[in-house]
Protein backbone atom coordinates (compact mmCIF):
# COMPACT_ATOMS: atom_id res chain seq x y z
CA UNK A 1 -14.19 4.49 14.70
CA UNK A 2 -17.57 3.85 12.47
CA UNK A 3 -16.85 1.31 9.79
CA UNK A 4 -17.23 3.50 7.24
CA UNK A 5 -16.20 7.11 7.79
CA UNK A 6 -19.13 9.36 5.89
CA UNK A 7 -17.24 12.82 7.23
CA UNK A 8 -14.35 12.36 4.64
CA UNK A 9 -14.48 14.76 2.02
CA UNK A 10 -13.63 13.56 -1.53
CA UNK A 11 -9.94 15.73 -1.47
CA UNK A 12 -8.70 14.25 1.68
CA UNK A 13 -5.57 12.45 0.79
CA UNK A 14 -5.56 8.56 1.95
CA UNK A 15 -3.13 5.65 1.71
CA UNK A 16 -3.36 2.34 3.30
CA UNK A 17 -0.69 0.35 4.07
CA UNK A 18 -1.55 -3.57 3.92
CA UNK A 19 -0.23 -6.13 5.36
CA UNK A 20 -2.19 -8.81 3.97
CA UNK A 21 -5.42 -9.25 1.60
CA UNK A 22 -6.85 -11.40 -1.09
CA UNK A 23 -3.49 -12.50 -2.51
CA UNK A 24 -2.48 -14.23 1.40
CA UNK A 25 -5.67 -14.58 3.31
CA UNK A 26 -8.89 -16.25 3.26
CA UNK A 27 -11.17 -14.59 5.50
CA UNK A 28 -11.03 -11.12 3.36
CA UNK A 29 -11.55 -9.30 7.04
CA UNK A 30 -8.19 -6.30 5.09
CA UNK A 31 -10.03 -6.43 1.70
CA UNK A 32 -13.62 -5.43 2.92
CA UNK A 33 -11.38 -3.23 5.55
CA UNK A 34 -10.24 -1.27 1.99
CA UNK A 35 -13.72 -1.54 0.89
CA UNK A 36 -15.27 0.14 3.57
CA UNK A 37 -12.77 3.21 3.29
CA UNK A 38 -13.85 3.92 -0.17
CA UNK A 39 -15.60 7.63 -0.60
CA UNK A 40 -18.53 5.66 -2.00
CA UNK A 41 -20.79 3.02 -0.93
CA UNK A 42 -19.95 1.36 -4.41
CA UNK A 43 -16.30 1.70 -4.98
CA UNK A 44 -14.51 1.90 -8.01
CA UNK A 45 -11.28 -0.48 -7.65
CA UNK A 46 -8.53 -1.11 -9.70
CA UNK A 47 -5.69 -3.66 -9.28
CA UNK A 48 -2.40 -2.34 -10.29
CA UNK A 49 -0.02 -5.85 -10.82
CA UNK A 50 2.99 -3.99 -12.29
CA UNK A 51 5.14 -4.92 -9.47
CA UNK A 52 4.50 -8.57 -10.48
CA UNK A 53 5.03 -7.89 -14.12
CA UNK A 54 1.53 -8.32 -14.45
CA UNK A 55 1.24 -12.08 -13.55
CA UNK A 56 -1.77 -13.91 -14.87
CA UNK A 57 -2.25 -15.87 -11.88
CA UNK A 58 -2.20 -12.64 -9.55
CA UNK A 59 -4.69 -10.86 -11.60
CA UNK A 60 -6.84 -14.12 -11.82
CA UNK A 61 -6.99 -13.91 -7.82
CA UNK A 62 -7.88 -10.54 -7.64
CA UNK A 63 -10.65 -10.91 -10.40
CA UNK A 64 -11.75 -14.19 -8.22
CA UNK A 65 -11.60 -12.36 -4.79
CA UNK A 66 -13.16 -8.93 -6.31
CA UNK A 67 -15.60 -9.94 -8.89
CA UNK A 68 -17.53 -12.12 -5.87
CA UNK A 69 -17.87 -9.25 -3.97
CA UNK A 70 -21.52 -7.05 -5.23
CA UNK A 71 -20.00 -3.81 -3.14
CA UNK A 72 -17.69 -2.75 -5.72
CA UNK A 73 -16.83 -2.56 -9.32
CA UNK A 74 -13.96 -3.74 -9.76
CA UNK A 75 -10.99 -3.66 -12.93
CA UNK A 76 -7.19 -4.23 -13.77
CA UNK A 77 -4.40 -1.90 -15.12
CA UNK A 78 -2.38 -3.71 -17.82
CA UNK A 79 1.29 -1.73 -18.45
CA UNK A 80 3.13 -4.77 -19.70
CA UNK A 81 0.09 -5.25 -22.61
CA UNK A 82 -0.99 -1.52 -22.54
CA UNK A 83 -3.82 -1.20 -24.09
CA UNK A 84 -5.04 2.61 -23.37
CA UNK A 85 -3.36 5.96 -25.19
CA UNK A 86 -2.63 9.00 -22.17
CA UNK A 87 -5.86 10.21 -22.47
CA UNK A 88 -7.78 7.16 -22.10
CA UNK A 89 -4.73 6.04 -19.15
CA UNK A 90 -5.72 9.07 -17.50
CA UNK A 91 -9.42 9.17 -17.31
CA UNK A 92 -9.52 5.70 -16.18
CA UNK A 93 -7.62 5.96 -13.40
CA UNK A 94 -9.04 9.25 -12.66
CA UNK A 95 -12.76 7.49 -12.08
CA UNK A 96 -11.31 4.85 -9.83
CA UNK A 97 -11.99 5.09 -5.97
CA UNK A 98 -9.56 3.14 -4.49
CA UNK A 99 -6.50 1.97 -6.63
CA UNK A 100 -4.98 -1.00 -5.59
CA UNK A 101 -1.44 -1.96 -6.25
CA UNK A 102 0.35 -5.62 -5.65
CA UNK A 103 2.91 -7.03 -4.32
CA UNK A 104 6.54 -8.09 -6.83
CA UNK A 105 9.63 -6.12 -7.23
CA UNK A 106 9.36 -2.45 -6.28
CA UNK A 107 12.30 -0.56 -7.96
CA UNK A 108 11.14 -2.12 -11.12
CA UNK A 109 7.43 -0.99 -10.53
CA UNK A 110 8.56 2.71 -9.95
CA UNK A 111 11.22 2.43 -12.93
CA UNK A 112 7.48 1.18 -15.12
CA UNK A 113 5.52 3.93 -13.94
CA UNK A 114 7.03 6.75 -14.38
CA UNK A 115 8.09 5.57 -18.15
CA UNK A 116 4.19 5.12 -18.68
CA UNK A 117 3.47 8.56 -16.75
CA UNK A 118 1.61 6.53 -14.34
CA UNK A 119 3.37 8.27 -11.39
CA UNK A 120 2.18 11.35 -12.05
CA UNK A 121 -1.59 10.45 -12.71
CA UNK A 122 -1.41 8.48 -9.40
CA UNK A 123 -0.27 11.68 -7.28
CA UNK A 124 -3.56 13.45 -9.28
CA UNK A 125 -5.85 10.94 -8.64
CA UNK A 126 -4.53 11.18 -4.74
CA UNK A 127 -5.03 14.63 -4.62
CA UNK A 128 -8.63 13.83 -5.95
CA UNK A 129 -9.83 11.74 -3.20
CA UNK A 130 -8.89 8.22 -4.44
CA UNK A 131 -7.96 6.11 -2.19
CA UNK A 132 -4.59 4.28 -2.61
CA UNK A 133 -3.30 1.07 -1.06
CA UNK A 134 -1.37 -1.87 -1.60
CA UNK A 135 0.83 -4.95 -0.36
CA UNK A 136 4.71 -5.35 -0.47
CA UNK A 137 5.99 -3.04 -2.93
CA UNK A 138 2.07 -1.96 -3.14
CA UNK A 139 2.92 0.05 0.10
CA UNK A 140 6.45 0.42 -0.48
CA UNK A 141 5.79 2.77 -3.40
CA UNK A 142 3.85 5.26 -1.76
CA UNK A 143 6.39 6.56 0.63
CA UNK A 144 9.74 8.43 -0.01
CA UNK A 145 11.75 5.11 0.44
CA UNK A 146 11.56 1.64 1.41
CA UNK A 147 12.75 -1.58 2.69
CA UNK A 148 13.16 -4.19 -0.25
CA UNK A 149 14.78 -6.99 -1.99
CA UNK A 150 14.33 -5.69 -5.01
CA UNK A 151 17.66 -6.03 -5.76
CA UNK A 152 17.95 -9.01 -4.09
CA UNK A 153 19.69 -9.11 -1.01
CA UNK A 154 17.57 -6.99 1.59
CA UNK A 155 18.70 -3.21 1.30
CA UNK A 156 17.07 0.29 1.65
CA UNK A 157 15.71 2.39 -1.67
CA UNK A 158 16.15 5.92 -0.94
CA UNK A 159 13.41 6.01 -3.65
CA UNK A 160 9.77 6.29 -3.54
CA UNK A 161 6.40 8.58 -5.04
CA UNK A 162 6.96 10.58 -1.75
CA UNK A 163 3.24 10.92 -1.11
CA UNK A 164 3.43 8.90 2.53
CA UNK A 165 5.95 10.94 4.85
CA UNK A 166 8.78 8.43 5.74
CA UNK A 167 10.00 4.93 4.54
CA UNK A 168 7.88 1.60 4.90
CA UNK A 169 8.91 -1.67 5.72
CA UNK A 170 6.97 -4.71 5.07
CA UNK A 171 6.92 -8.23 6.00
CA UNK A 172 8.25 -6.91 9.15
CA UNK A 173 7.69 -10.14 10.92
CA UNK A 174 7.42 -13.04 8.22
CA UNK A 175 10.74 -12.63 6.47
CA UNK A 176 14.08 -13.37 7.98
CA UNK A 177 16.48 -9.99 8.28
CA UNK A 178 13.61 -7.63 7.74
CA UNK A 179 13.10 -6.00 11.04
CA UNK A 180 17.11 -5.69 11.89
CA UNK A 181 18.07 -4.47 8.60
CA UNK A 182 15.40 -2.09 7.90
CA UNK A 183 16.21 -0.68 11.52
CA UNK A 184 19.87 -0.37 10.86
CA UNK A 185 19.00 1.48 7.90
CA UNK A 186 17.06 4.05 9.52
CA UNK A 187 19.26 4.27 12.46
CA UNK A 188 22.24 5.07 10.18
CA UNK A 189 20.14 7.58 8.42
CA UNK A 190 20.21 6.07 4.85
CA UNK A 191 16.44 5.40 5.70
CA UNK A 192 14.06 8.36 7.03
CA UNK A 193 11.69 7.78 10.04
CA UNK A 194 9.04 5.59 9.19
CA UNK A 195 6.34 2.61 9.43
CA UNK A 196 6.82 -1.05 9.64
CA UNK A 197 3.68 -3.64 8.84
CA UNK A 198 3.41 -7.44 10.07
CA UNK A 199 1.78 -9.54 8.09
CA UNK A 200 -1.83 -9.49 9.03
CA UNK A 201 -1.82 -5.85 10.28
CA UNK A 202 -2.81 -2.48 7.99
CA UNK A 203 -2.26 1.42 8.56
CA UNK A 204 -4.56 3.98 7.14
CA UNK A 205 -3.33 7.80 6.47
CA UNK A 206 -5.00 10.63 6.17
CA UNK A 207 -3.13 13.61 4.98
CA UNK A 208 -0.07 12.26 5.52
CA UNK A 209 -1.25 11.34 9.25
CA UNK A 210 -1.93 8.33 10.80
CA UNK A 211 -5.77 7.72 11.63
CA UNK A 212 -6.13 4.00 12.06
CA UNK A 213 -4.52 1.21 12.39
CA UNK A 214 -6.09 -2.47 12.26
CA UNK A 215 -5.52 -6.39 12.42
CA UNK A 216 -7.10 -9.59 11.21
CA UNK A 217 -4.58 -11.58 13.88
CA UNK A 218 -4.20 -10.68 17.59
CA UNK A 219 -0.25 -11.08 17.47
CA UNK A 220 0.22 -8.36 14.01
CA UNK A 221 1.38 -4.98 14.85
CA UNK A 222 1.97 -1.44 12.59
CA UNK A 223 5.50 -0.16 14.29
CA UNK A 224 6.76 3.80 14.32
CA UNK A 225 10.68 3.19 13.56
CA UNK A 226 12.48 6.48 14.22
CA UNK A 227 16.30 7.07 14.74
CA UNK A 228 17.17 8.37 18.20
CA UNK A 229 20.13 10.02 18.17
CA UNK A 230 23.81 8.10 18.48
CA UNK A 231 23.20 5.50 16.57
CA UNK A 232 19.78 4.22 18.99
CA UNK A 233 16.49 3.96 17.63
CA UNK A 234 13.10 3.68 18.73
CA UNK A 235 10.30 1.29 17.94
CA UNK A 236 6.92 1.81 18.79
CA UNK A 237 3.87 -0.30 18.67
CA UNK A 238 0.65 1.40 18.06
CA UNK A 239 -2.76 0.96 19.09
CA UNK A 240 -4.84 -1.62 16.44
CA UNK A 241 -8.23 -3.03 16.11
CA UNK A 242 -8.87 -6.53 15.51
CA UNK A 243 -11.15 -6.69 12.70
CA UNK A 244 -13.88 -9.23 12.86
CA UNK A 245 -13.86 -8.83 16.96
């Protein structure tokens, strides 16, 4: 697949799921990755930290990671010190390219945007072109439920945007209890069908269907988890390419 796909039409629908990125790695192979899946050679890109409660130190990396970098122009959404009316909230997200959201606590991101509205620009600016992504409960919110600890113990949220078919998982290597749990939760049914992301790994969709998947590590993997009748389930491993190779 060419690094950057010129064929895409501005209204195809895209979300990447990330596994990594500026806030865990150092080599930025995920974040140019993003980059290079923009619809312009210059991307607009926003960082969404709402998850996070918009943390200071979290923005401060992203403005570190993305202000170095001459290929994009880059910009934060502050909810917790909101500074733009609907109007203004609207056309700036509008103009963005790819939004990015972060990582935190993802029932209490969803429960933020939709008081703010920010839901509903998000599923216009998708329908636009723009490309959304994001770690954690960045990738958790884009589906029509999740794996989290929101609530602290691990558990399933039968609650999501709904743009991504299915439920995500994340951290579906690196945290103890992820992978069993979120598979007993989709083999009982309280979780649909869906896509689990190692650290290290990422999943593009297009249209609600998978068109790439990628690593920065050999070992990381993007898994379909679907329920297989009587209680059984299936996991499968899908084909990745190792960025940087």
């Amino acid at each position: 697949m060419a690094d950057r796909q010129s064929s895409w039409s501005a209204s195809r629908q895209r979300i990447a799921l990330l596994g990594g990125g500026f806030s865990t790695d150092d080599d930025g192979l995920l974040d140019d990755w993003v980059l290079a899946r923009a619809r312009v050679p210059r991307p607009k890109v926003c960082f969404v930290p709402t998850a996070s409660g918009d943390a200071p130190a979290y923005i401060e990396q992203f403005r570190t990671a993305y202000g170095n970098r001459p290929a994009c122009e880059p910009s934060v959404l502050h909810l917790f010190r909101r500074e733009l009316d609907d109007d203004a909230l609207r056309s700036f997200l509008l103009a963005q390219d790819v939004i990015y959201v972060g990582g935190g606590n993802t029932a209490n991101l969803l429960a933020v945007w939709r008081i703010h509205g920010v839901d509903r620009l998000l599923r216009e600016a998708y329908d636009h072109g723009t490309l959304l992504c994001g770690i954690s409960a960045g990738a958790n919110c884009w589906a029509e439920g999740s794996h989290t600890d929101s609530f602290g113990p691990l558990t399933y949220l039968p609650d999501g945007l709904g743009l991504l078919p299915g439920s995500v998982c994340p951290h579906y290597d690196s945290e103890p209890g992820r992978r069993p749990s979120y598979r007993a939760a989709v083999a009982a049914g309280r979780l649909p069908l869906g896509w689990a992301v190692e650290d290290g790994a990422a999943a593009l969709f297009t249209d609600g269907v998978l068109t790439e998947a990628v690593t920065r590590a050999r070992g990381a993997r993007v898994y379909r988890v679907e329920a297989a009748g009587g209680g059984a389930l299936s996991e499968r491993a899908l084909p990745r390419r190792l960025l940087g190779a």
